[in-house]
Structure formats: C-alpha cells, structure tokens
Protein backbone atom coordinates (compact mmCIF):
# COMPACT_ATOMS: atom_id res chain seq x y z
CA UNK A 1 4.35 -6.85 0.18
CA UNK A 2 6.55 -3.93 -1.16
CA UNK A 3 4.25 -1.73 -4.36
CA UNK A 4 6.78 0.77 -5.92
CA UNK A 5 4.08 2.51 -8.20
CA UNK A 6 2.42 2.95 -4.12
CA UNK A 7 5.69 3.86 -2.26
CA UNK A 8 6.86 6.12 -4.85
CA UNK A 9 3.99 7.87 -5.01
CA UNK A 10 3.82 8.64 -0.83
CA UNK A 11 3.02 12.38 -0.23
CA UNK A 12 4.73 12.20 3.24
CA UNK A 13 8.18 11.70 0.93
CA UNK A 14 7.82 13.38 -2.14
CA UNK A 15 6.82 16.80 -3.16
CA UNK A 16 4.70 15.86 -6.02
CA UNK A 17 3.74 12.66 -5.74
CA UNK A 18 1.71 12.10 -8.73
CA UNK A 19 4.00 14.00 -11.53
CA UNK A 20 7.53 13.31 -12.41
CA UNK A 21 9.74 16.45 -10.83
CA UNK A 22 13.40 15.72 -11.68
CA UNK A 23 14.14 18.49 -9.23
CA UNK A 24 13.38 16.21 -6.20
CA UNK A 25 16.30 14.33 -6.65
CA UNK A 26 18.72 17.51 -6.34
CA UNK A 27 21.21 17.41 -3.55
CA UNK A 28 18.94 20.57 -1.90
CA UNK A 29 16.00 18.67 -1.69
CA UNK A 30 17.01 14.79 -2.18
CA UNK A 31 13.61 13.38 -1.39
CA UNK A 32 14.83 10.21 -2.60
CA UNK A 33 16.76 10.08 0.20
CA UNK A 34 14.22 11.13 3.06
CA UNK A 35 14.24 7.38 4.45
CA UNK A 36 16.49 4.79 3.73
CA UNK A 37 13.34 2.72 1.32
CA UNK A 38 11.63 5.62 0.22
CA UNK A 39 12.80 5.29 -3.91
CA UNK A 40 12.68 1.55 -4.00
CA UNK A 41 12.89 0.21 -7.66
CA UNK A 42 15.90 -1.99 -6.96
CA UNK A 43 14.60 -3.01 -4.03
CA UNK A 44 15.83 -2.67 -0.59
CA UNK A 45 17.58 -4.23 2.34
CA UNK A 46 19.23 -7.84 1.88
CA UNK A 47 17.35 -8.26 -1.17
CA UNK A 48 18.33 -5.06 -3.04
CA UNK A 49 19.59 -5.78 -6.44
CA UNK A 50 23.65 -6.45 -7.10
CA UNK A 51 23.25 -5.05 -10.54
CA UNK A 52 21.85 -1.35 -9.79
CA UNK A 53 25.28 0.48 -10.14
CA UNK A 54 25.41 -1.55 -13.58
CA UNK A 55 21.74 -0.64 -14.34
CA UNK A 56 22.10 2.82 -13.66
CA UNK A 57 25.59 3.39 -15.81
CA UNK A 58 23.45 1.37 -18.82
CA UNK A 59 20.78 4.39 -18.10
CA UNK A 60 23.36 6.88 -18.51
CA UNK A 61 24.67 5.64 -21.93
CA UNK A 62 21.62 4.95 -23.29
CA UNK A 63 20.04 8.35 -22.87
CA UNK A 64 23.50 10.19 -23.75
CA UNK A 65 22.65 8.45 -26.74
CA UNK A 66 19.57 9.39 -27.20
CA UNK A 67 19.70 12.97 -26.58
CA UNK A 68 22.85 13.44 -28.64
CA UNK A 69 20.87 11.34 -32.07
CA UNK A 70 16.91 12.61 -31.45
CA UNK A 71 14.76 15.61 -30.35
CA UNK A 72 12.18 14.84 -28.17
CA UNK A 73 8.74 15.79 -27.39
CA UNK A 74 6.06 15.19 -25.37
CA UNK A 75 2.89 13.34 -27.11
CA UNK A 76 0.47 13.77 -24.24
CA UNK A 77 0.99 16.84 -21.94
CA UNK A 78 -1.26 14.95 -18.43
CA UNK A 79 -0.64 11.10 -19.15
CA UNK A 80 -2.77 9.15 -16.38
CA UNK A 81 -1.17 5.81 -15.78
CA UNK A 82 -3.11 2.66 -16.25
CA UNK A 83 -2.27 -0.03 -13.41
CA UNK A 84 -4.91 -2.88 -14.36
CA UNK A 85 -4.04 -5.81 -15.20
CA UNK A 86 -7.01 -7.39 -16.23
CA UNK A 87 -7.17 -5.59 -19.85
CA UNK A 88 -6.44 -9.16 -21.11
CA UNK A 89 -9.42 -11.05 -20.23
C-alpha cells in the first residue's frame, strides 16, 4: 500500500517534512527527485498516471489566473492537517 500524505512527509527525503517549502523543489536542492518515488501524487511505476503532463499544465493556468485576478493571504499562519476519516459517523 502506497500513503502519499506518509511518503511525502519522509524526513530521510525532504528537508521539512511537515511544512510546505517551495524551495525544495529548486534545481539546487530537487528533493523531489532524491529517489525515483519519493513525490508520488501521480503515482509511480507502470501505474503512474497518463494525464500528469496535462494535470500539471491545467495547474499552471489556473494559478496564472489566479494570481493575475486576486491577492492572497494566509487565514491560519500553523494549519495542522486533519487525516480522519471517521468525522462522519
């Protein structure tokens, strides 16, 4: 079983696991690139997904978008994710 709120979140690959750090992705430190499965959200191997190059153009366009239209802020400064799914019950 494959978790990619576990994997991306693996000390031994990124920086700072627990916080978003655009600079990790920089060609000087490319820790998304450590290992060939280390940033999995399209999957990996035979079963990555055929529509990432799409998926990742759509991403571009829609925040070109956005930051051309909107300013934005942060609304919480040290959001703590939430990862249980038995709120429902």
């Amino acid at each position: 079983m494959v978790s990619p709120a576990v994997s991306h979140r693996l000390s031994d690959c990124f920086h700072f696991p627990n916080r978003y750090d655009p600079d990790g992705f920089t060609p000087e430190r490319a820790e998304d690139r450590k290992s060939p499965y280390t940033l999995i959200g399209f999957g990996g191997g035979r079963h990555r997904c055929i529509g990432q190059a799409f998926a990742y153009q759509q991403v571009k366009v829609i925040w070109t978008v956005l930051l051309r239209q909107f300013e934005l802020e942060l609304v919480h400064q040290n959001y703590e994710p939430d990862y249980t799914t038995n709120d429902w019950l």
